[in-house]
N, C-alpha and C. Protein backbone atom coordinates (compact mmCIF):
# COMPACT_ATOMS: atom_id res chain seq x y z
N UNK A 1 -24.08 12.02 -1.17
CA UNK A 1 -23.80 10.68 -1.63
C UNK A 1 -22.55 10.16 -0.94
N UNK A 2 -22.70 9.04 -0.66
CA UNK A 2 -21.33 8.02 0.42
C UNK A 2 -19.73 7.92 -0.66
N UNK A 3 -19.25 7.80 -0.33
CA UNK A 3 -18.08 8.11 -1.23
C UNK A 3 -17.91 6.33 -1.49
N UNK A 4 -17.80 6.21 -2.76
CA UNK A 4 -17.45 4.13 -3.32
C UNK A 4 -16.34 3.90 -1.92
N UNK A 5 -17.12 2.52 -1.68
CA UNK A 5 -16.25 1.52 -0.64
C UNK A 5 -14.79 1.50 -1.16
N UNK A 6 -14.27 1.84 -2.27
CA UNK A 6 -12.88 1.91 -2.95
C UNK A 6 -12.38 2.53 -2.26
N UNK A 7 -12.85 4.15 -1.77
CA UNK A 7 -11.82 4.82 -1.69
C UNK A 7 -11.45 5.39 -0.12
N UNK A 8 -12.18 4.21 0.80
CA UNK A 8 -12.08 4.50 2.38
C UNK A 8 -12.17 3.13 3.00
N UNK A 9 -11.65 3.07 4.24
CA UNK A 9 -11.45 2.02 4.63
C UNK A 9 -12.25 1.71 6.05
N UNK A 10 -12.93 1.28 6.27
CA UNK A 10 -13.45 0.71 7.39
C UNK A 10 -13.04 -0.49 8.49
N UNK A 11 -12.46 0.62 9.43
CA UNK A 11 -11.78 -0.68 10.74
C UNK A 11 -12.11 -1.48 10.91
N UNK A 12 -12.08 -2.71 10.77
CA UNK A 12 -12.44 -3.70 12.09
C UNK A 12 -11.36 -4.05 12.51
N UNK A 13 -11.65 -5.21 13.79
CA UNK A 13 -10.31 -5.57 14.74
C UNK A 13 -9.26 -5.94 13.61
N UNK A 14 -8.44 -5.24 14.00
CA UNK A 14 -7.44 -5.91 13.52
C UNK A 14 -6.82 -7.55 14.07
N UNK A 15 -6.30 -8.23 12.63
CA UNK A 15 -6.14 -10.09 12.98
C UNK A 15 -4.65 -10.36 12.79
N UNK A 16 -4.45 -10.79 14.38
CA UNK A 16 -2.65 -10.77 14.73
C UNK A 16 -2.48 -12.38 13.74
N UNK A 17 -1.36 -12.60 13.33
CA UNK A 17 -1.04 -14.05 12.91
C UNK A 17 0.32 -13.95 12.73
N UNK A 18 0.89 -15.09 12.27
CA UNK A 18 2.61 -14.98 12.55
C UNK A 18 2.93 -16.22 11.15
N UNK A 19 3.87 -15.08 10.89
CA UNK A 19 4.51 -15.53 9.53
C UNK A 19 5.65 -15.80 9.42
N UNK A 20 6.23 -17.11 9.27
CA UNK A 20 7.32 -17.07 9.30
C UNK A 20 8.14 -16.91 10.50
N UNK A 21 7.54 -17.54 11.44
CA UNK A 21 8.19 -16.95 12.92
C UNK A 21 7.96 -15.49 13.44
N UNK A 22 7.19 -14.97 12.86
CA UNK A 22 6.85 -13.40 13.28
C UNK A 22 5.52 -13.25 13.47
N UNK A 23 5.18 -12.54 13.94
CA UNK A 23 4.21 -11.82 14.57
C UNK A 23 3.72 -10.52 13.59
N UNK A 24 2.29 -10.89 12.54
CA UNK A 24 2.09 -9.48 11.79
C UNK A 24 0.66 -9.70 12.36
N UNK A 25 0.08 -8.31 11.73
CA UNK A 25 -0.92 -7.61 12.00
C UNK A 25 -1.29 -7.16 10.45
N UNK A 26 -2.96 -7.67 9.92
CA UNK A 26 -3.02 -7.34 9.14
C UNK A 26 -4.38 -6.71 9.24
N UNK A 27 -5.13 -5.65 8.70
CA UNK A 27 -6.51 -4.85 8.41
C UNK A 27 -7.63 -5.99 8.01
N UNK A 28 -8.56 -5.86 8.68
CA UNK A 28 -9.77 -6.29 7.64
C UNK A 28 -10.54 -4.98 7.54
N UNK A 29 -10.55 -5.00 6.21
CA UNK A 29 -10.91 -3.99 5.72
C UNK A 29 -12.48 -4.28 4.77
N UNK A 30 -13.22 -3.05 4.70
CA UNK A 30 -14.47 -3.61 4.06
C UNK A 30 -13.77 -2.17 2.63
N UNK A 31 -13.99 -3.07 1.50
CA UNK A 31 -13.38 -2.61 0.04
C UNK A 31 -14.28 -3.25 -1.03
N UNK A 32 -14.15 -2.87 -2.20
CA UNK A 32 -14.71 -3.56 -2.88
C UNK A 32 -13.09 -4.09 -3.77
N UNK A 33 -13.04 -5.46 -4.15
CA UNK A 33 -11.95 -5.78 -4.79
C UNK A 33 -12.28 -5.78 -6.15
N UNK A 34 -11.60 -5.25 -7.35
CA UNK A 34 -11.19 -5.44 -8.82
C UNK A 34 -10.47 -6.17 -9.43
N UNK A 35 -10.28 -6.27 -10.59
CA UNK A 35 -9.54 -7.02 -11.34
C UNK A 35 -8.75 -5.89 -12.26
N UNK A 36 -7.30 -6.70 -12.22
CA UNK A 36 -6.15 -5.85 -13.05
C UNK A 36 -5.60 -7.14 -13.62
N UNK A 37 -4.75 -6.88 -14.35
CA UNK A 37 -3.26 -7.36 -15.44
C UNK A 37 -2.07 -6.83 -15.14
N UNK A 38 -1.45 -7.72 -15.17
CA UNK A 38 -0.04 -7.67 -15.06
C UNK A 38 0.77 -7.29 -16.77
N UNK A 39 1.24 -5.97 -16.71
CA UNK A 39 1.45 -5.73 -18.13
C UNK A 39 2.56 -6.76 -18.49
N UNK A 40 3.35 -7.78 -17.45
CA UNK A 40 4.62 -8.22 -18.17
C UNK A 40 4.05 -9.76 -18.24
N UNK A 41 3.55 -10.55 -17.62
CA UNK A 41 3.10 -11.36 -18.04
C UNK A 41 1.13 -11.97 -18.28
N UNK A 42 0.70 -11.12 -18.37
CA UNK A 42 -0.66 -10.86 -19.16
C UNK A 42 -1.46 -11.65 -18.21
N UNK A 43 -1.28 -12.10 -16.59
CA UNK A 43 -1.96 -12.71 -15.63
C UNK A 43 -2.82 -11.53 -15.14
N UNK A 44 -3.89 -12.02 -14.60
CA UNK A 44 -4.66 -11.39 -13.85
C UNK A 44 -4.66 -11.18 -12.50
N UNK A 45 -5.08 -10.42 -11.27
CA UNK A 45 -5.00 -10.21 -10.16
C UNK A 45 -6.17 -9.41 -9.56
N UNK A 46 -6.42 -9.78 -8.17
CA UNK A 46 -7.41 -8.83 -7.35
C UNK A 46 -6.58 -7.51 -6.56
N UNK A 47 -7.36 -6.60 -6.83
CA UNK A 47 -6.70 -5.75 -5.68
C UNK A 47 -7.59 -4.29 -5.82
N UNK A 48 -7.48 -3.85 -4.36
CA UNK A 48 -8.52 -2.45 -4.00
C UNK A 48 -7.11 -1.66 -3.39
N UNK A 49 -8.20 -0.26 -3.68
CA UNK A 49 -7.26 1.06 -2.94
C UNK A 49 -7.45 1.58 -2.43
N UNK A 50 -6.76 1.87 -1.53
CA UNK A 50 -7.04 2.56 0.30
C UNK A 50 -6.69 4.22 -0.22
N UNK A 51 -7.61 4.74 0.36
CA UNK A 51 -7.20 6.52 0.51
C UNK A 51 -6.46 6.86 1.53
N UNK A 52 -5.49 7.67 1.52
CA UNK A 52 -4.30 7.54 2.62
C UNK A 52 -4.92 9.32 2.86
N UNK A 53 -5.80 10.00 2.19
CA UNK A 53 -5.98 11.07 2.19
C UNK A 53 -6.38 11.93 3.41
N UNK A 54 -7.68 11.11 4.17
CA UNK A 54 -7.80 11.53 5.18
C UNK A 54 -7.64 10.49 6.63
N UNK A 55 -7.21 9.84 6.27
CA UNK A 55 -7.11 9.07 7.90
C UNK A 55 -5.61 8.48 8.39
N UNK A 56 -4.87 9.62 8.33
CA UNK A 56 -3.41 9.98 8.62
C UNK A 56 -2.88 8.14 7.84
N UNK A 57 -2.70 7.78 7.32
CA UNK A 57 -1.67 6.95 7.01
C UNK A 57 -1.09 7.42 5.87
N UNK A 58 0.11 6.32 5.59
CA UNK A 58 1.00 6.14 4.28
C UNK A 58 1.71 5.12 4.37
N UNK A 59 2.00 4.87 3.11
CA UNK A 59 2.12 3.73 2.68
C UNK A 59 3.32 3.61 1.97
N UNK A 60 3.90 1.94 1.77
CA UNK A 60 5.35 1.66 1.10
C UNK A 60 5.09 0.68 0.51
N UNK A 61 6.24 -0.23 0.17
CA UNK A 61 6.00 -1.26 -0.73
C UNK A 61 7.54 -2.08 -0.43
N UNK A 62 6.99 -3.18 -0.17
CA UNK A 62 8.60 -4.71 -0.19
C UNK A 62 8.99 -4.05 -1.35
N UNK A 63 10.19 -4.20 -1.21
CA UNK A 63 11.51 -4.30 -2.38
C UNK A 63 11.57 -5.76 -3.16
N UNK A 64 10.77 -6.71 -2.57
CA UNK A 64 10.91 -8.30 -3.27
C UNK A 64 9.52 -8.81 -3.40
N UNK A 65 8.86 -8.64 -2.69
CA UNK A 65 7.79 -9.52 -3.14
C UNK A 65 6.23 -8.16 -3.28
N UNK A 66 6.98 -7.09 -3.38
CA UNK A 66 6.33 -6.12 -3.30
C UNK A 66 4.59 -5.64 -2.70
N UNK A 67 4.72 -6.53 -1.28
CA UNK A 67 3.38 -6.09 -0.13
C UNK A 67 3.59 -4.77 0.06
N UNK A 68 2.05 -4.53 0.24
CA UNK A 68 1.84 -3.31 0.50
C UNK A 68 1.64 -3.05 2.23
N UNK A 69 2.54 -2.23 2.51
CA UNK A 69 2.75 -1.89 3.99
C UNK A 69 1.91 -0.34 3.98
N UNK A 70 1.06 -0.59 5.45
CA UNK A 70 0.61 0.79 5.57
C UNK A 70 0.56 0.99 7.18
N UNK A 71 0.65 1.87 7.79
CA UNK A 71 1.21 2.69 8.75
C UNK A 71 0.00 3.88 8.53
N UNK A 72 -0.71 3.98 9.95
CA UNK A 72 -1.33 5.29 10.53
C UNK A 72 -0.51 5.35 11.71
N UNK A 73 -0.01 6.85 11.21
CA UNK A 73 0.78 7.83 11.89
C UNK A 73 0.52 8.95 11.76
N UNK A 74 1.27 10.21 12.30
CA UNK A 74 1.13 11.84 11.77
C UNK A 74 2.75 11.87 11.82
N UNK A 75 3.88 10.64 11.49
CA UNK A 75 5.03 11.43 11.69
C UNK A 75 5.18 11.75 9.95
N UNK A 76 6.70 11.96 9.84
CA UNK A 76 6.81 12.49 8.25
C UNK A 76 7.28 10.78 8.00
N UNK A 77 6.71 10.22 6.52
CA UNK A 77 7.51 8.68 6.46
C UNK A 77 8.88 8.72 6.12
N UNK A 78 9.35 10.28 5.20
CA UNK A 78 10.39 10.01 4.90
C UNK A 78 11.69 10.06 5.90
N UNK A 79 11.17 10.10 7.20
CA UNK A 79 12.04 10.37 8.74
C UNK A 79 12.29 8.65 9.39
N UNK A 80 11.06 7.80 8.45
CA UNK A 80 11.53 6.59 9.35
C UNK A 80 12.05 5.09 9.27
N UNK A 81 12.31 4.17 9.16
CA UNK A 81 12.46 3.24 9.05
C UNK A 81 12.04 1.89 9.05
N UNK A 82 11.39 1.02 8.40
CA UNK A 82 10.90 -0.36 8.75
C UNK A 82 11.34 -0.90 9.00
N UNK A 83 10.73 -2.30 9.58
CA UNK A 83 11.44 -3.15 10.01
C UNK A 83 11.54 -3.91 8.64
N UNK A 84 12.19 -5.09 8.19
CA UNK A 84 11.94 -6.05 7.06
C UNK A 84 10.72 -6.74 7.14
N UNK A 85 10.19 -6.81 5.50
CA UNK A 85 9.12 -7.66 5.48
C UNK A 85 8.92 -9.05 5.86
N UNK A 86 7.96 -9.79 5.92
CA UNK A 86 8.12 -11.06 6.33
C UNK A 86 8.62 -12.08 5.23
N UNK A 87 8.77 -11.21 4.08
CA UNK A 87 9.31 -12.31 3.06
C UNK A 87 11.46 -11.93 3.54
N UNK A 88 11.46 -10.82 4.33
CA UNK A 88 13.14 -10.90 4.91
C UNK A 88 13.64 -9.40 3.84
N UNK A 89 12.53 -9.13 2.74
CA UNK A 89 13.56 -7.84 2.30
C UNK A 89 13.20 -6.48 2.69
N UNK A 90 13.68 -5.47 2.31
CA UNK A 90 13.49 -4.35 2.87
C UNK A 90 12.36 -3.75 2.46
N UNK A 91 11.69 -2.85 3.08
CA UNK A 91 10.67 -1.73 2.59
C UNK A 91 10.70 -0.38 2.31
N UNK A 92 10.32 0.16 1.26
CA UNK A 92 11.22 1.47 0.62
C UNK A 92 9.68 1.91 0.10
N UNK A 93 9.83 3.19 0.40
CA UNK A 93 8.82 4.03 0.00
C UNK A 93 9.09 4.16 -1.62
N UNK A 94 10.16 4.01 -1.97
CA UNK A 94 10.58 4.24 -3.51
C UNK A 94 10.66 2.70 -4.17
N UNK A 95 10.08 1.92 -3.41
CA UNK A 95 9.62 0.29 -4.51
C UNK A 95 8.37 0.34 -4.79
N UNK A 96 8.15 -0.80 -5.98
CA UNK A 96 6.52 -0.80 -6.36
C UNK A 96 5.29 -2.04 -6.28
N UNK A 97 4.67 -2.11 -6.10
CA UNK A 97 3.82 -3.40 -5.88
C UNK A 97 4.42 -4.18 -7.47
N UNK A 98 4.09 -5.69 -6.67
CA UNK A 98 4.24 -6.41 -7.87
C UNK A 98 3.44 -7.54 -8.11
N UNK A 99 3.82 -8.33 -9.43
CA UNK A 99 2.65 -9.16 -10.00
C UNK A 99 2.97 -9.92 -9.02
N UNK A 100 1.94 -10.74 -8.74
CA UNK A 100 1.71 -12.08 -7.75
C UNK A 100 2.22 -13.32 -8.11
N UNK A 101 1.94 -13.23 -9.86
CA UNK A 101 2.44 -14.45 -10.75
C UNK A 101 3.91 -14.28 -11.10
N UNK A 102 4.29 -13.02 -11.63
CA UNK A 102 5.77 -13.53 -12.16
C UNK A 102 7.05 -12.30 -11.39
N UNK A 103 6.30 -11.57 -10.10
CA UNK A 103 6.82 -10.84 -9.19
C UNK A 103 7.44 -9.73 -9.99
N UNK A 104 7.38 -9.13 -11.08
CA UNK A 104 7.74 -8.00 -11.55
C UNK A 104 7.33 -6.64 -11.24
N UNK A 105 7.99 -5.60 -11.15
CA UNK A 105 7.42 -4.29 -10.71
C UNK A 105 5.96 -3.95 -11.65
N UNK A 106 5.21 -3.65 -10.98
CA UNK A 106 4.28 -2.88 -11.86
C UNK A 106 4.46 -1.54 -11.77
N UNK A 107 3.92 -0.72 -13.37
CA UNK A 107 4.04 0.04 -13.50
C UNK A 107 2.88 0.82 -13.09
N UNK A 108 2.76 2.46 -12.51
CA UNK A 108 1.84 3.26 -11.83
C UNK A 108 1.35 3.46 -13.54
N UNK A 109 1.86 3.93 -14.18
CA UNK A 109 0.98 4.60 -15.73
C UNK A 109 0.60 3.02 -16.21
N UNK A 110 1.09 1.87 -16.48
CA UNK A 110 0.41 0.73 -16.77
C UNK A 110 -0.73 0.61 -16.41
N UNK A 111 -1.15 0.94 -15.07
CA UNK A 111 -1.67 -0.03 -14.62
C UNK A 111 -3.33 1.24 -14.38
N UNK A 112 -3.12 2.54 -14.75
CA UNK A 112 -3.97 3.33 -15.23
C UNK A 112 -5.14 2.83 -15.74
N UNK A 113 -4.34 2.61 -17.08
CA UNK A 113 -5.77 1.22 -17.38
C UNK A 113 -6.94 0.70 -16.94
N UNK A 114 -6.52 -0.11 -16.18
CA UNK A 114 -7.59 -0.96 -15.49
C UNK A 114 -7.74 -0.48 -14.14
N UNK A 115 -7.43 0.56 -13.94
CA UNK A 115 -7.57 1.46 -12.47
C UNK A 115 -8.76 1.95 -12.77
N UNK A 116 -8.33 3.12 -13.71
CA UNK A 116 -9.95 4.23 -14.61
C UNK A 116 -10.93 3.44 -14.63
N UNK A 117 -10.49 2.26 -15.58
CA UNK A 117 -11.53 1.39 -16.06
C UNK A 117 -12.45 1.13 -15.36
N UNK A 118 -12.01 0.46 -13.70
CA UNK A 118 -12.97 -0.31 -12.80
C UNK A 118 -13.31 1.00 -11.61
N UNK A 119 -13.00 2.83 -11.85
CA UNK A 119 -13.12 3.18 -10.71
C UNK A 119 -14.40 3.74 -11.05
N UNK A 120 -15.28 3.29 -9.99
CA UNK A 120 -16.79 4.01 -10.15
C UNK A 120 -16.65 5.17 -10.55
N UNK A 121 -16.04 6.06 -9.71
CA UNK A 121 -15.91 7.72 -9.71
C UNK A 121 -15.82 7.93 -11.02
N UNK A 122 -14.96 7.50 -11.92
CA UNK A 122 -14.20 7.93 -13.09
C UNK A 122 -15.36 8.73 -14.03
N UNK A 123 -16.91 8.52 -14.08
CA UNK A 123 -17.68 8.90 -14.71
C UNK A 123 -17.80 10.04 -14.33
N UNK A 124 -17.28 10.32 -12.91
CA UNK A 124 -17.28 11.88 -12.51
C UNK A 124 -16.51 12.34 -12.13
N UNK A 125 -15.82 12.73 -12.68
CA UNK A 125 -13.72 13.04 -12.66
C UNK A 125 -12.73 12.50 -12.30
N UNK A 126 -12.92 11.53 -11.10
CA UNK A 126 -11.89 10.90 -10.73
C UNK A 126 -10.95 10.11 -11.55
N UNK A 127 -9.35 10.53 -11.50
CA UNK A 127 -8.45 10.33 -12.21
C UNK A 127 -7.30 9.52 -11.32
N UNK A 128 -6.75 8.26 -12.02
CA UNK A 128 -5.94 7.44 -11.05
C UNK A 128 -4.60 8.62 -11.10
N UNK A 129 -3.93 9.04 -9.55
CA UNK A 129 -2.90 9.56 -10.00
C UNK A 129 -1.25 9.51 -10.83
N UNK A 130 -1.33 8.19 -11.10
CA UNK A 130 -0.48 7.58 -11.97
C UNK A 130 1.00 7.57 -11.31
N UNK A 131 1.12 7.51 -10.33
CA UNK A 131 1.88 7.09 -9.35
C UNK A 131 1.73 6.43 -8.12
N UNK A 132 2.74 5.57 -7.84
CA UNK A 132 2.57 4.95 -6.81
C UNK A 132 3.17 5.32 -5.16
N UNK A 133 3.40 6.54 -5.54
CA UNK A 133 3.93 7.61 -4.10
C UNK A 133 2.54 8.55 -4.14
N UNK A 134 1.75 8.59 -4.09
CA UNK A 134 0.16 9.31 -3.90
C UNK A 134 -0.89 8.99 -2.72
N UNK A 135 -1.77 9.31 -3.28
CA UNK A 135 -2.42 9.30 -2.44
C UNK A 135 -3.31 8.09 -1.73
N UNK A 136 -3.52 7.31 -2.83
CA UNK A 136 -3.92 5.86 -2.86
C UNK A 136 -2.96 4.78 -2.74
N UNK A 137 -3.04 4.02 -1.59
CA UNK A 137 -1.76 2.37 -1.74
C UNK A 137 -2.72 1.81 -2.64
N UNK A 138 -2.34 0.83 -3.32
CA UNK A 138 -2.21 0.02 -4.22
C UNK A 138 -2.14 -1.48 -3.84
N UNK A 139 -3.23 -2.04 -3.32
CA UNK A 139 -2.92 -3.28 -2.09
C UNK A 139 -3.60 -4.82 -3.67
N UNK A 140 -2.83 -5.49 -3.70
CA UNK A 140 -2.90 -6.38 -4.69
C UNK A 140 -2.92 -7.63 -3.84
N UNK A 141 -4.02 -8.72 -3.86
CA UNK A 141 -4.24 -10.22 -3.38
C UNK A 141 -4.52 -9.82 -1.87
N UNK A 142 -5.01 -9.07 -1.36
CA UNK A 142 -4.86 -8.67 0.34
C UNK A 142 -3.30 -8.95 1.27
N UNK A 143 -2.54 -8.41 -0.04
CA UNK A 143 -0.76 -8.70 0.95
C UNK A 143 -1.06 -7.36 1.25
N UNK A 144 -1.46 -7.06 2.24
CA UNK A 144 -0.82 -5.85 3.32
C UNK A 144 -0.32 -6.16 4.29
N UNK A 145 0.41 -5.77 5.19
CA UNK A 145 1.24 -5.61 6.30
C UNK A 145 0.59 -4.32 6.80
N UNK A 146 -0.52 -4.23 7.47
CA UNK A 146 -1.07 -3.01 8.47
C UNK A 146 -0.45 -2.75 9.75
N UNK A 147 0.21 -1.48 9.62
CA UNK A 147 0.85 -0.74 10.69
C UNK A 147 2.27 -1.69 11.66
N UNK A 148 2.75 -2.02 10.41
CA UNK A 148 4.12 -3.03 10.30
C UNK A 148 5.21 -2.01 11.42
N UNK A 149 6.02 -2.74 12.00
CA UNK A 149 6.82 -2.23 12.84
C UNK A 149 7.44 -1.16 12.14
N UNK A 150 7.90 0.24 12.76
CA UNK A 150 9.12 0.81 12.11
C UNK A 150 9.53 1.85 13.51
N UNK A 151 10.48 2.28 13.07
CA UNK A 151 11.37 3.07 14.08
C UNK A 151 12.30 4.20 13.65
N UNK A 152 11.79 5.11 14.31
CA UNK A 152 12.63 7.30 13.65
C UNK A 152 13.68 6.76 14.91
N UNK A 153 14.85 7.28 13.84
CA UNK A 153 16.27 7.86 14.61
C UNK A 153 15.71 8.78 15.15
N UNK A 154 16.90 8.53 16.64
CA UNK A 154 16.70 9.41 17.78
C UNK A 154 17.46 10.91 17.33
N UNK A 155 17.33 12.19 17.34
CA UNK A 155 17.76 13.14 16.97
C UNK A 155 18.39 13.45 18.51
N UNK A 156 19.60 13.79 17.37
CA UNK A 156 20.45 14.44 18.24
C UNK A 156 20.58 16.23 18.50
N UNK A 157 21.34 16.54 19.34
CA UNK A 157 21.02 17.91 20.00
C UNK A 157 21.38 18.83 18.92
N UNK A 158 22.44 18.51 17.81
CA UNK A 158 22.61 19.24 17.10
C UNK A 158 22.13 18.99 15.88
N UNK A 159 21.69 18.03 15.12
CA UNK A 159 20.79 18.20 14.41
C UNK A 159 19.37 18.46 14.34
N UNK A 160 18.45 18.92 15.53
CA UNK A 160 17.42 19.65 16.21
C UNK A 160 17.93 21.32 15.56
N UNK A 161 18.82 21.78 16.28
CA UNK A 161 19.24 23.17 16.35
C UNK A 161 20.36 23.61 14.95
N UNK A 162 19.69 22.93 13.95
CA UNK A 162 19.84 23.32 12.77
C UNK A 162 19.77 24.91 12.22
């Protein structure tokens, strides 16, 4: 049996456009989209989840308007650096997606809920991991930033020969 369109992502070309004076790159992706709640102000939202499991990426999250940035790589993420989002704030593997309507963090156990609820699998074990550092990004309204600029410090000779 094919694994639900939820939990894999299918390439197509990627579609350059420029935001804000910049130049992004975002996925079209074939997903099926759901419906969630925002636990702080009781609005609704679309959003699907990418498996970061097998097709080398990982993923972060704006510090402000909380897009979901994802990056296929094989380096380690916690070695590298982004560039700023196009809304101008930073990207931190340790921020969380947020509501669309009243921009508040959402919570990974909140939002359980209506994760279980709408995941096909769930009838056959699949369990949301209730965090938002896992295995699944968490992509809400199609704000991703696919394979957003970033850049690893250059290592030096003596921190190599540790």
């Amino acid at each position: 049996m094919a694994a639900p369109c939820w939990q894999w992502i299918a390439c197509s070309p990627v579609r350059k456009s420029v935001v804000a004076g910049r130049s992004t790159q975002s996925l079209a992706v074939m997903r099926e989209t759901l419906g969630g709640t925002c636990e702080h102000c009781g609005k609704g939202f679309r959003y699907y989840l990418v498996s970061n499991g097998m097709n080398g990426s990982f993923h972060a999250f704006c510090e402000r308007c909380g897009r979901t940035v994802m990056s296929e790589s094989y380096v380690d993420p916690k070695t590298i650096t982004f560039d700023p989002c196009i809304c101008g704030a930073a990207i931190s593997f340790g921020a969380s997606p947020r509501c669309p309507h009243c921009e508040q963090p959402l919570s990974a156990e909140g939002a359980t809920l209506f994760l279980e609820r709408n995941a096909p699998g769930y009838a056959g074990g699949w369990r949301w991991q209730r965090s938002w550092r896992g295995e699944y990004a968490f992509v809400i309204e199609d704000r991703l930033l696919y394979n957003h600029h970033w850049t690893k410090p250059k290592e030096r000779w003596w921190q190599v020969w540790k």
